[in-house]
C-alpha atoms as a PDB file:
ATOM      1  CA  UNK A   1      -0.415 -15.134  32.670  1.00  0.00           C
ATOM      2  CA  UNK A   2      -0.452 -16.399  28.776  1.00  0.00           C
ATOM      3  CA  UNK A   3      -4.282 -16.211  29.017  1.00  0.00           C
ATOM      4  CA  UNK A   4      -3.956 -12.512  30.001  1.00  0.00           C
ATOM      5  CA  UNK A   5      -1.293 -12.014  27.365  1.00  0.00           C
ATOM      6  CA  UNK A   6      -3.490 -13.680  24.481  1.00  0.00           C
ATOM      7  CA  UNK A   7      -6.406 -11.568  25.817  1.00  0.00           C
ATOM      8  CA  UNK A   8      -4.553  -8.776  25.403  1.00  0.00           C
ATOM      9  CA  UNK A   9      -3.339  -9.193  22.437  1.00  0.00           C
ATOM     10  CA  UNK A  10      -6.859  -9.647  20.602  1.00  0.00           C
ATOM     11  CA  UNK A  11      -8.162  -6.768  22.312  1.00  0.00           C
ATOM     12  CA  UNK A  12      -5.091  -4.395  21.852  1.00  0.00           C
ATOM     13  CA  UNK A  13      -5.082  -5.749  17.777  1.00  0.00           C
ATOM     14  CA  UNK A  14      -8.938  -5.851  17.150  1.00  0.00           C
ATOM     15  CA  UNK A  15      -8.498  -1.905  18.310  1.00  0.00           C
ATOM     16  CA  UNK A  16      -5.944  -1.038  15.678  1.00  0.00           C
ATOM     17  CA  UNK A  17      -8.369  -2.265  12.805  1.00  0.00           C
ATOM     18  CA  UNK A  18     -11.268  -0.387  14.814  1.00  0.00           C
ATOM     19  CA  UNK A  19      -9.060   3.284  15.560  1.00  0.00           C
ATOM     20  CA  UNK A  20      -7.899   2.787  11.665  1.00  0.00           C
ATOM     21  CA  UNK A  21     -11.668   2.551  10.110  1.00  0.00           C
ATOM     22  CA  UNK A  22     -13.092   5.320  12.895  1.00  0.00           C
ATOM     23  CA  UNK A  23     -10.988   7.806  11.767  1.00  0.00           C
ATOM     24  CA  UNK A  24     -11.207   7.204   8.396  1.00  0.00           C
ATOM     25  CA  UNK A  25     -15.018   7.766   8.822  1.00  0.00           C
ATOM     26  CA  UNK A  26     -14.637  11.065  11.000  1.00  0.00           C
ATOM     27  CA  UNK A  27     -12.503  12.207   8.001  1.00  0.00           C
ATOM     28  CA  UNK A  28     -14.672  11.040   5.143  1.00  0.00           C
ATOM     29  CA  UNK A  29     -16.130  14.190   3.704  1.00  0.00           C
ATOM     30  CA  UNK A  30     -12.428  15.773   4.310  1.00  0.00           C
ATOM     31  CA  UNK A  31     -10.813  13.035   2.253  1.00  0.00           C
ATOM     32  CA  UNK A  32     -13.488  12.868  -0.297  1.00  0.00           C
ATOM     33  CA  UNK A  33     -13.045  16.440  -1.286  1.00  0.00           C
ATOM     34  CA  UNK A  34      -9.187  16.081  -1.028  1.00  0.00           C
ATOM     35  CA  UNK A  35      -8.611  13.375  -3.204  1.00  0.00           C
ATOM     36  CA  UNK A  36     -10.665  14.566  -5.683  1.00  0.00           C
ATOM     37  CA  UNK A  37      -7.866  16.355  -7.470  1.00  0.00           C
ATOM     38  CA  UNK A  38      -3.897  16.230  -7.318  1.00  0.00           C
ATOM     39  CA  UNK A  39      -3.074  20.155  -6.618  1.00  0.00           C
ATOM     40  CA  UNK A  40      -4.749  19.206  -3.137  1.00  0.00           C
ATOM     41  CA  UNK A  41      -2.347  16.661  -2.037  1.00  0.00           C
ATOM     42  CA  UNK A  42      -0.500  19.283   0.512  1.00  0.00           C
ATOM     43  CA  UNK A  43      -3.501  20.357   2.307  1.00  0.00           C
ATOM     44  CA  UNK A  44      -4.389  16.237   2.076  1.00  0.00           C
ATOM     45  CA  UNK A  45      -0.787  15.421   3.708  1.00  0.00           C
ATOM     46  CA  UNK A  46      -1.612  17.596   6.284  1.00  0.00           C
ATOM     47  CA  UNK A  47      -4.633  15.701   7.278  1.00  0.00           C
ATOM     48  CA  UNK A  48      -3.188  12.337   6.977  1.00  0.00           C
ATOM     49  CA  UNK A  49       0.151  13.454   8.852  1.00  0.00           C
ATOM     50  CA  UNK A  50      -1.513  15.392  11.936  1.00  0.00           C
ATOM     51  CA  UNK A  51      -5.539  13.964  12.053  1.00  0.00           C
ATOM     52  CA  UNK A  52      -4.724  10.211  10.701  1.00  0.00           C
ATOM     53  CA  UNK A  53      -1.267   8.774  11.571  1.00  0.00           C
ATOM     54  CA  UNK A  54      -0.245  10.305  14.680  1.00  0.00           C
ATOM     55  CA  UNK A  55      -3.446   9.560  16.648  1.00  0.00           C
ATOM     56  CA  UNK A  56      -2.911   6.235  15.237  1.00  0.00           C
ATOM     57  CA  UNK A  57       0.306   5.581  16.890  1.00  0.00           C
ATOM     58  CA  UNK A  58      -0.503   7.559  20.205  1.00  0.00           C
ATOM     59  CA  UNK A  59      -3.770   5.586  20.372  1.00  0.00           C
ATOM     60  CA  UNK A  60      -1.984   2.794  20.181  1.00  0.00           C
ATOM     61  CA  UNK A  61       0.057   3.261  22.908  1.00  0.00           C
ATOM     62  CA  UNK A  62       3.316   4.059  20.672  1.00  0.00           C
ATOM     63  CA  UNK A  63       5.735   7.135  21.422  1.00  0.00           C
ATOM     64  CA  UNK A  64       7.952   7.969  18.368  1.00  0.00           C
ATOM     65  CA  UNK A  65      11.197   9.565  19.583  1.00  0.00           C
ATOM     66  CA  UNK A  66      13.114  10.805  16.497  1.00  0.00           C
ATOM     67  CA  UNK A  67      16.587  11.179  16.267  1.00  0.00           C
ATOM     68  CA  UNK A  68      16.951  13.846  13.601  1.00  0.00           C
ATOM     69  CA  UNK A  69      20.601  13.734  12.025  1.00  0.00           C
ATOM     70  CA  UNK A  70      18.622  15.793   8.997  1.00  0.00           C
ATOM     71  CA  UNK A  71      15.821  17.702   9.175  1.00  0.00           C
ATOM     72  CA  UNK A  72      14.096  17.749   5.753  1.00  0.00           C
ATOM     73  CA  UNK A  73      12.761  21.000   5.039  1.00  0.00           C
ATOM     74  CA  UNK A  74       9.206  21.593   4.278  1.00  0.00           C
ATOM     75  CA  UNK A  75       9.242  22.987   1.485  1.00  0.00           C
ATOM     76  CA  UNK A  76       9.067  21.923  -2.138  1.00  0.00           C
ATOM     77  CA  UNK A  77      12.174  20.489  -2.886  1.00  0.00           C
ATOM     78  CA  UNK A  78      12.173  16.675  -3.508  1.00  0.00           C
ATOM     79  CA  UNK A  79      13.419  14.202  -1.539  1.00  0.00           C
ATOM     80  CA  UNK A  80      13.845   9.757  -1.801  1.00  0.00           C
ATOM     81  CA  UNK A  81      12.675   8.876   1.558  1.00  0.00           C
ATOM     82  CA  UNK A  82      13.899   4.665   2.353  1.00  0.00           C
ATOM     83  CA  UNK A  83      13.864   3.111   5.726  1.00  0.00           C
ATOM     84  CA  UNK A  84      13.521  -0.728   6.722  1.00  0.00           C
ATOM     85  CA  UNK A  85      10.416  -2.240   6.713  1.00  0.00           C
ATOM     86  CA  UNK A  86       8.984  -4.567   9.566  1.00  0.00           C
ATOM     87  CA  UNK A  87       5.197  -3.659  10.229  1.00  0.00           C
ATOM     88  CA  UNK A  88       1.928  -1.941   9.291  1.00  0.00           C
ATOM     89  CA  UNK A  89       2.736   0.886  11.976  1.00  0.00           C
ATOM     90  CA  UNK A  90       5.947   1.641   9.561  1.00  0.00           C
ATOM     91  CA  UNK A  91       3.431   4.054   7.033  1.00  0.00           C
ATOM     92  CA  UNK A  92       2.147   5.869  10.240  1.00  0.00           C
ATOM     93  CA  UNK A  93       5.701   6.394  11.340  1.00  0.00           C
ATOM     94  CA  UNK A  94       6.969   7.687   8.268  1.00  0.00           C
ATOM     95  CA  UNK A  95       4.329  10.086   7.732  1.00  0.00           C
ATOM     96  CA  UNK A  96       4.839  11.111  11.365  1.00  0.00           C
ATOM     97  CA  UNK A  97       8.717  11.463  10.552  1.00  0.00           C
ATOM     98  CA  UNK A  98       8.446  13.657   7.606  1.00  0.00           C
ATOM     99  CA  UNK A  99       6.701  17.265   7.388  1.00  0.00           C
ATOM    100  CA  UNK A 100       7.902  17.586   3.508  1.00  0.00           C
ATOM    101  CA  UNK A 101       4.595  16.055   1.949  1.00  0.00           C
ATOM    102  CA  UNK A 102       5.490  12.600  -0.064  1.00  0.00           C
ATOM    103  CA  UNK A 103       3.728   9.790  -1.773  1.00  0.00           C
ATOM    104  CA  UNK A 104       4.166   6.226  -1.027  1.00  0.00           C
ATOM    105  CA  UNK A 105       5.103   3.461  -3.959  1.00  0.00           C
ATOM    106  CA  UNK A 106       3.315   0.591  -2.347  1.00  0.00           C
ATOM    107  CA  UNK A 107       2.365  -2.680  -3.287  1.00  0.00           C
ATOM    108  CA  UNK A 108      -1.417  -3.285  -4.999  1.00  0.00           C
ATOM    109  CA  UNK A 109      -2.672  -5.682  -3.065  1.00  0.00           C
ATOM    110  CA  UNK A 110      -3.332  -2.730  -0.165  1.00  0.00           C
ATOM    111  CA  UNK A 111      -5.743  -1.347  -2.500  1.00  0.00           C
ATOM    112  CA  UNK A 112      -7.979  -4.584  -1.409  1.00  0.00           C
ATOM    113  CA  UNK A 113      -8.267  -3.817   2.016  1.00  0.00           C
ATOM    114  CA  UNK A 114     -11.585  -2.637   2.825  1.00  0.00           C
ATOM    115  CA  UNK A 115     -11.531   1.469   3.300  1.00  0.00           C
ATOM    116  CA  UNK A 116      -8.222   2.240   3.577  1.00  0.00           C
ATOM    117  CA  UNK A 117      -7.753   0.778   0.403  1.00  0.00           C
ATOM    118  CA  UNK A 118     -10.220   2.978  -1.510  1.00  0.00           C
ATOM    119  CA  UNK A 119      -8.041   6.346  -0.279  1.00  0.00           C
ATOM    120  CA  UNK A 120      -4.604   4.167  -0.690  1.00  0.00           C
ATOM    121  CA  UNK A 121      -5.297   3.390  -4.644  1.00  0.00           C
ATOM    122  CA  UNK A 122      -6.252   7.515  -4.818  1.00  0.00           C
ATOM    123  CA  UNK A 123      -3.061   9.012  -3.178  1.00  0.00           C
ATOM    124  CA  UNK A 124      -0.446   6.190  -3.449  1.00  0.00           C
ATOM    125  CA  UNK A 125       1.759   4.778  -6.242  1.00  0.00           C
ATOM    126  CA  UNK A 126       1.188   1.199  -6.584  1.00  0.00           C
ATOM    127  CA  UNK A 127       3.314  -1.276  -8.135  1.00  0.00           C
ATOM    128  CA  UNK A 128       2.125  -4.743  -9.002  1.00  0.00           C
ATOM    129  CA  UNK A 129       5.780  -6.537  -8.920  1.00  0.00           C
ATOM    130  CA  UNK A 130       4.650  -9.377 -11.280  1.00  0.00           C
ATOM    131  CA  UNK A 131       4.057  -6.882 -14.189  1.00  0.00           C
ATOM    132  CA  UNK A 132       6.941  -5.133 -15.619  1.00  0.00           C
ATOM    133  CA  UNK A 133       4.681  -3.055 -17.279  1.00  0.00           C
ATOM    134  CA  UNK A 134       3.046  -2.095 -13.841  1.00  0.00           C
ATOM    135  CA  UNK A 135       6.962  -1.290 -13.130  1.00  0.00           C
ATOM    136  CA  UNK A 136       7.851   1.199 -15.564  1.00  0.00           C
ATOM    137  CA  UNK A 137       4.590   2.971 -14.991  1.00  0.00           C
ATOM    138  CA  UNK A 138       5.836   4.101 -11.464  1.00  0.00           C
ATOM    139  CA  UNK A 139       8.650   5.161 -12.731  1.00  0.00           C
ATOM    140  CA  UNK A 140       6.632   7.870 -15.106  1.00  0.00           C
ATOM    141  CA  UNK A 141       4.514   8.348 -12.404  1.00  0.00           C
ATOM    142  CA  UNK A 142       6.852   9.107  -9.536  1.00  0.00           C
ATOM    143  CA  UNK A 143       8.625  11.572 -12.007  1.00  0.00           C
ATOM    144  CA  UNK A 144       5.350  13.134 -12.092  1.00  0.00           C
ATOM    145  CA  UNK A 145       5.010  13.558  -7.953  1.00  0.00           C
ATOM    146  CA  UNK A 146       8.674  15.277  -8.336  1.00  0.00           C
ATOM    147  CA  UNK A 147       8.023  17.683 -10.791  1.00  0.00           C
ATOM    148  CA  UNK A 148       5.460  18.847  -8.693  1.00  0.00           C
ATOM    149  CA  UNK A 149       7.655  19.320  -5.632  1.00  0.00           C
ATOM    150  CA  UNK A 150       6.479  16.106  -3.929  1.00  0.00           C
ATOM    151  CA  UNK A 151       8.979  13.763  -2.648  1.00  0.00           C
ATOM    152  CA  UNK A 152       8.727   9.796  -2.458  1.00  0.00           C
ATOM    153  CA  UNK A 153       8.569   6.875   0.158  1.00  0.00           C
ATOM    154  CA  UNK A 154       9.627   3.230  -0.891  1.00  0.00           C
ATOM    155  CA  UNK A 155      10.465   0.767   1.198  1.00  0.00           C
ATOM    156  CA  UNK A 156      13.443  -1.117  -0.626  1.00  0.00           C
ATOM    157  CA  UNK A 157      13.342  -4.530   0.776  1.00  0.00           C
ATOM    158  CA  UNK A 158      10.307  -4.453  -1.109  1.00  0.00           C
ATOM    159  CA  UNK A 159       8.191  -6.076   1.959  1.00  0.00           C
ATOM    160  CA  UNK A 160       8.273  -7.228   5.050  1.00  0.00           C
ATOM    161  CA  UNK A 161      10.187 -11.002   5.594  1.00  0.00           C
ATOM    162  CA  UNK A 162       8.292 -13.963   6.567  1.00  0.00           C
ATOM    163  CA  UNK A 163      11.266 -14.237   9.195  1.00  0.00           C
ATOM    164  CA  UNK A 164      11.673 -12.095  11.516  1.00  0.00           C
ATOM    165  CA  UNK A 165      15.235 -13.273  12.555  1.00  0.00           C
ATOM    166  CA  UNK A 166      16.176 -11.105   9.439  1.00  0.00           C
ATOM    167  CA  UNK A 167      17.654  -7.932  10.337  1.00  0.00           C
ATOM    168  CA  UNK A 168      17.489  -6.256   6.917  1.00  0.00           C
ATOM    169  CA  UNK A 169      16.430  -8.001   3.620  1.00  0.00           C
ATOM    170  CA  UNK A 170      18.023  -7.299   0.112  1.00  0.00           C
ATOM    171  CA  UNK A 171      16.723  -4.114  -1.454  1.00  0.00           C
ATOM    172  CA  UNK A 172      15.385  -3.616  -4.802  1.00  0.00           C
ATOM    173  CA  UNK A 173      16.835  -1.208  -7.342  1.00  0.00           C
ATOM    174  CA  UNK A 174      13.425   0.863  -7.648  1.00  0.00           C
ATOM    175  CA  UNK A 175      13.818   3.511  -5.113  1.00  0.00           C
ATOM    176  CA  UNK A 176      17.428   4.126  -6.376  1.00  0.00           C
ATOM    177  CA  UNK A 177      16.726   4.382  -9.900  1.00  0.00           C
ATOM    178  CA  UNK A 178      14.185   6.829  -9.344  1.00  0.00           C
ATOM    179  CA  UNK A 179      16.691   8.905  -7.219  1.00  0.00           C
ATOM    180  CA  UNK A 180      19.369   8.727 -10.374  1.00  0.00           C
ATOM    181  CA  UNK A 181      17.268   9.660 -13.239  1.00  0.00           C
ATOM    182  CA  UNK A 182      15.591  12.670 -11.192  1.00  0.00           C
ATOM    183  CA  UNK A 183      19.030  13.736  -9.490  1.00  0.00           C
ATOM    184  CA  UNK A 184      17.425  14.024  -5.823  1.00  0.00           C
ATOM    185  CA  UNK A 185      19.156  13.395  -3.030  1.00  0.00           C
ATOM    186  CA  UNK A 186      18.104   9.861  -0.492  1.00  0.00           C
ATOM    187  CA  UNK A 187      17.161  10.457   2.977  1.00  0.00           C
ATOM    188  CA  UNK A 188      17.845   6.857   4.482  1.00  0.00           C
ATOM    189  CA  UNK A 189      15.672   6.582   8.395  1.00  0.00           C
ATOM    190  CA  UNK A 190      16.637   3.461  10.406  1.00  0.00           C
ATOM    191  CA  UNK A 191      13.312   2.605  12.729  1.00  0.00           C
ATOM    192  CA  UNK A 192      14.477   0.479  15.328  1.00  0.00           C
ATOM    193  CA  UNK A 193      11.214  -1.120  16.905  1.00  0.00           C
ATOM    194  CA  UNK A 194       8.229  -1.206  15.035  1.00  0.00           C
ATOM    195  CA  UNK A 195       9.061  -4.979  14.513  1.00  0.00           C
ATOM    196  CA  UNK A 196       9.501  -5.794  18.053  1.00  0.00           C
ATOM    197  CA  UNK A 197       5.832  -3.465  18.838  1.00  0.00           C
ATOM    198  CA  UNK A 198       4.010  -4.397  16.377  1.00  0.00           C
ATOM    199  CA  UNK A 199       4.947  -7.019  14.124  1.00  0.00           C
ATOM    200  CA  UNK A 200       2.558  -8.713  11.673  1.00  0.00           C
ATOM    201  CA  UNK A 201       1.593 -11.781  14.212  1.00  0.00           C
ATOM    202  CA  UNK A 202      -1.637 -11.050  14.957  1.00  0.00           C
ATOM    203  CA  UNK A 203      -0.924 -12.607  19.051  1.00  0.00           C
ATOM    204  CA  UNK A 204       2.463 -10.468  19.252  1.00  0.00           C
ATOM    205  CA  UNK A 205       3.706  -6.779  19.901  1.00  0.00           C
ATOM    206  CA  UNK A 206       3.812  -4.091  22.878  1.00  0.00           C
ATOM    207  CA  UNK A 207       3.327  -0.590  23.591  1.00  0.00           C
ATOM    208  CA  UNK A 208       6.385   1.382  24.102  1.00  0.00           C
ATOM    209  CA  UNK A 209       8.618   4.045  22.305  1.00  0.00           C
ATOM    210  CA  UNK A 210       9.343   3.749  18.763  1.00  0.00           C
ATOM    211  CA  UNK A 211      12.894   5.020  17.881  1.00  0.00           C
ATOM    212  CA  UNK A 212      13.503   6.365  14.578  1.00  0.00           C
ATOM    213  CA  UNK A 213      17.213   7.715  13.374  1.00  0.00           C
ATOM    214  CA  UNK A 214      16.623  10.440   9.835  1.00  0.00           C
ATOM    215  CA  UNK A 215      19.967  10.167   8.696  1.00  0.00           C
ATOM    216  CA  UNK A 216      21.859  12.759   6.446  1.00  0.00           C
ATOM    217  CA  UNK A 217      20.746  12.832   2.744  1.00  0.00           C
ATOM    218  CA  UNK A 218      22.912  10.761   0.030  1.00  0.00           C
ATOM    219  CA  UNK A 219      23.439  13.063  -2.850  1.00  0.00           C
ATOM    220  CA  UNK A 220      23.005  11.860  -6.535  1.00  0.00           C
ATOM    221  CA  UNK A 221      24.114  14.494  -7.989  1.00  0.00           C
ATOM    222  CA  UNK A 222      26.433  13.909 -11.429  1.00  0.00           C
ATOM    223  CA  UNK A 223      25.614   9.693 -10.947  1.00  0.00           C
ATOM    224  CA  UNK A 224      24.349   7.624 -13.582  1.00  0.00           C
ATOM    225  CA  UNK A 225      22.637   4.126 -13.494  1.00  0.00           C
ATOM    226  CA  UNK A 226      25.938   2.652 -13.593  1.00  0.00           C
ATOM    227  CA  UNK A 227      25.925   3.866  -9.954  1.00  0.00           C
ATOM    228  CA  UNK A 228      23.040   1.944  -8.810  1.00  0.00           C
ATOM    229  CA  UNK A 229      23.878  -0.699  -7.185  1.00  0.00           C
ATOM    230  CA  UNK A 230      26.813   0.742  -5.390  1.00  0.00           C
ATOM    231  CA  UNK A 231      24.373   3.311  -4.247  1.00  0.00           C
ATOM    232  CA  UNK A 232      22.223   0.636  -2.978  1.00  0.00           C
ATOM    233  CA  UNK A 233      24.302  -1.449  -0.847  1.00  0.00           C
ATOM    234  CA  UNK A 234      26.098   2.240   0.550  1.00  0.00           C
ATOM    235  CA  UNK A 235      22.279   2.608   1.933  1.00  0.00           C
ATOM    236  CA  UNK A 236      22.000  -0.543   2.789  1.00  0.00           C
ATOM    237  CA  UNK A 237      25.030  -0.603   4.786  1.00  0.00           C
ATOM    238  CA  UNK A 238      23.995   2.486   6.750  1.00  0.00           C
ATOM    239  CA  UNK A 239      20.982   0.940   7.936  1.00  0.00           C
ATOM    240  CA  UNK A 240      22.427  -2.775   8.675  1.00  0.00           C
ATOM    241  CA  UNK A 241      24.875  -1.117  10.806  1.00  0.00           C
ATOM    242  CA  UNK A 242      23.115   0.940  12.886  1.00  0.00           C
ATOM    243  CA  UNK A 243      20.346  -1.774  13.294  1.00  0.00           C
ATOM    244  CA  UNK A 244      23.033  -4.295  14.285  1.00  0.00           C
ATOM    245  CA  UNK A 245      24.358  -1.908  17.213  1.00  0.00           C
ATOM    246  CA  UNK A 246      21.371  -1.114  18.422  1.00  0.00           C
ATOM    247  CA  UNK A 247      19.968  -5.002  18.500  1.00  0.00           C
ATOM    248  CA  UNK A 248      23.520  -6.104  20.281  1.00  0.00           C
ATOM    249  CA  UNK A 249      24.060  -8.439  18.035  1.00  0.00           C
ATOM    250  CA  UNK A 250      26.961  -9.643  15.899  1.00  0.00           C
ATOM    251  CA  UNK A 251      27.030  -9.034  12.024  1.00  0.00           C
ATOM    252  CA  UNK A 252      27.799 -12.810  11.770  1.00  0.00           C
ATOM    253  CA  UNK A 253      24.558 -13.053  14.262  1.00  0.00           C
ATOM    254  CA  UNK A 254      22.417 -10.823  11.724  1.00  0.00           C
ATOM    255  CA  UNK A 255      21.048 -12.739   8.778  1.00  0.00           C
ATOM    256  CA  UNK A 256      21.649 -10.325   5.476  1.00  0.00           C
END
């Protein structure tokens, strides 16, 4: 039974990395021309929303059921988009969440990975966390994405832990700051199983559903930076508990 398992496992992972690169090269001339220039990031969403991520996650075997407390319009109105962060599957599900066209703030080293990587550095926001200058620069740039109507994805903890007994790390200020200074309101989503179906262990993971909760937007209207943090942890909180109900577990059981 553990051979079968372990076989399944390298097969069922080997065909993520091989489903990831095939479409990327179906979609080549589509996503050369697209990236090519910013006013094209709508029609570019479109493609990475409809012909990239959801065949990704139905190929995969994964069935995202969405609980939609909010709908977010699509239209061009900007939104903060945060959710907790467990797996590589989380960008796919996000995209698949969301028809109002954002851009992720992601970390550099993703620009390394071999195709995906070239189209990440093109359409993404990265953020080398050593630099501060690297910092500030997303700042101007995300302000950027919102004046054009664009909203933004960050994942606040920032990255996924190294243990996986952690419910929901500590978030970073970024995504929250960004909010403040542009006045637009935070849609927090809670996605309950992309750890448990595909977690970074390569010899781990299932097929299955994928639950995700969109949650009612957090206005930030008339707050200042002197709001921040209590912003942060009222997010925070919002997420812990509904991922601590829906894992049956205590909140002395959940490691903050």
């Amino acid at each position: 039974m553990k051979f079968l398992k372990y076989t399944f496992w390298l097969l069922w992972k080997s065909w993520f990395y091989v489903l990831v690169a095939s479409i990327i090269l179906l979609l080549l001339p589509l996503l050369l021309v697209l990236t090519a220039h910013k006013r094209w990031y709508r029609a570019l969403y479109w493609v990475m929303r409809y012909l990239w991520a959801t065949p990704i996650l139905y190929g995969m075997g994964f069935f995202p059921k969405v609980k939609r407390e909010y709908t977010i319009p699509n239209d061009h109105h900007s939104y903060m988009l945060v959710a907790n962060h467990y797996s590589m599957m989380d960008i796919m599900l996000m995209l698949y969440c969301s028809k109002n066209p954002f851009v992720f703030v992601g970390k550099k080293e993703l620009s390394k990975l071999p195709l995906f990587g070239y189209f990440y550095k093109r359409v993404a926001i990265m953020v080398d966390r050593k630099s501060p200058q690297s910092r500030r620069e997303v700042y101007t740039q995300a302000m950027e994405r919102i004046e054009a109507g664009l909203s933004i994805c960050i994942f606040p903890e920032g990255g996924v832990p190294d243990d996986e007994s952690i419910v929901l790390d500590s978030f970073k200020d970024g995504a929250f700051r960004i909010a403040i200074e542009c006045q637009i309101p935070i849609v927090p989503m809670v996605f309950y199983d992309t750890k448990k179906r595909f977690p970074f262990r390569f010899f781990a993971g299932s097929t299955g559903t994928m639950r995700v909760d969109v949650l009612p937007p957090i206005s930030t209207q008339g707050k200042t930076l002197d709001d921040k943090e209590t912003l942060r942890e009222e997010v925070r909180a919002l997420l812990w508990e509904r991922l601590i109900k829906s894992s049956g577990r205590t909140h002395s059981e959940g490691k903050e």
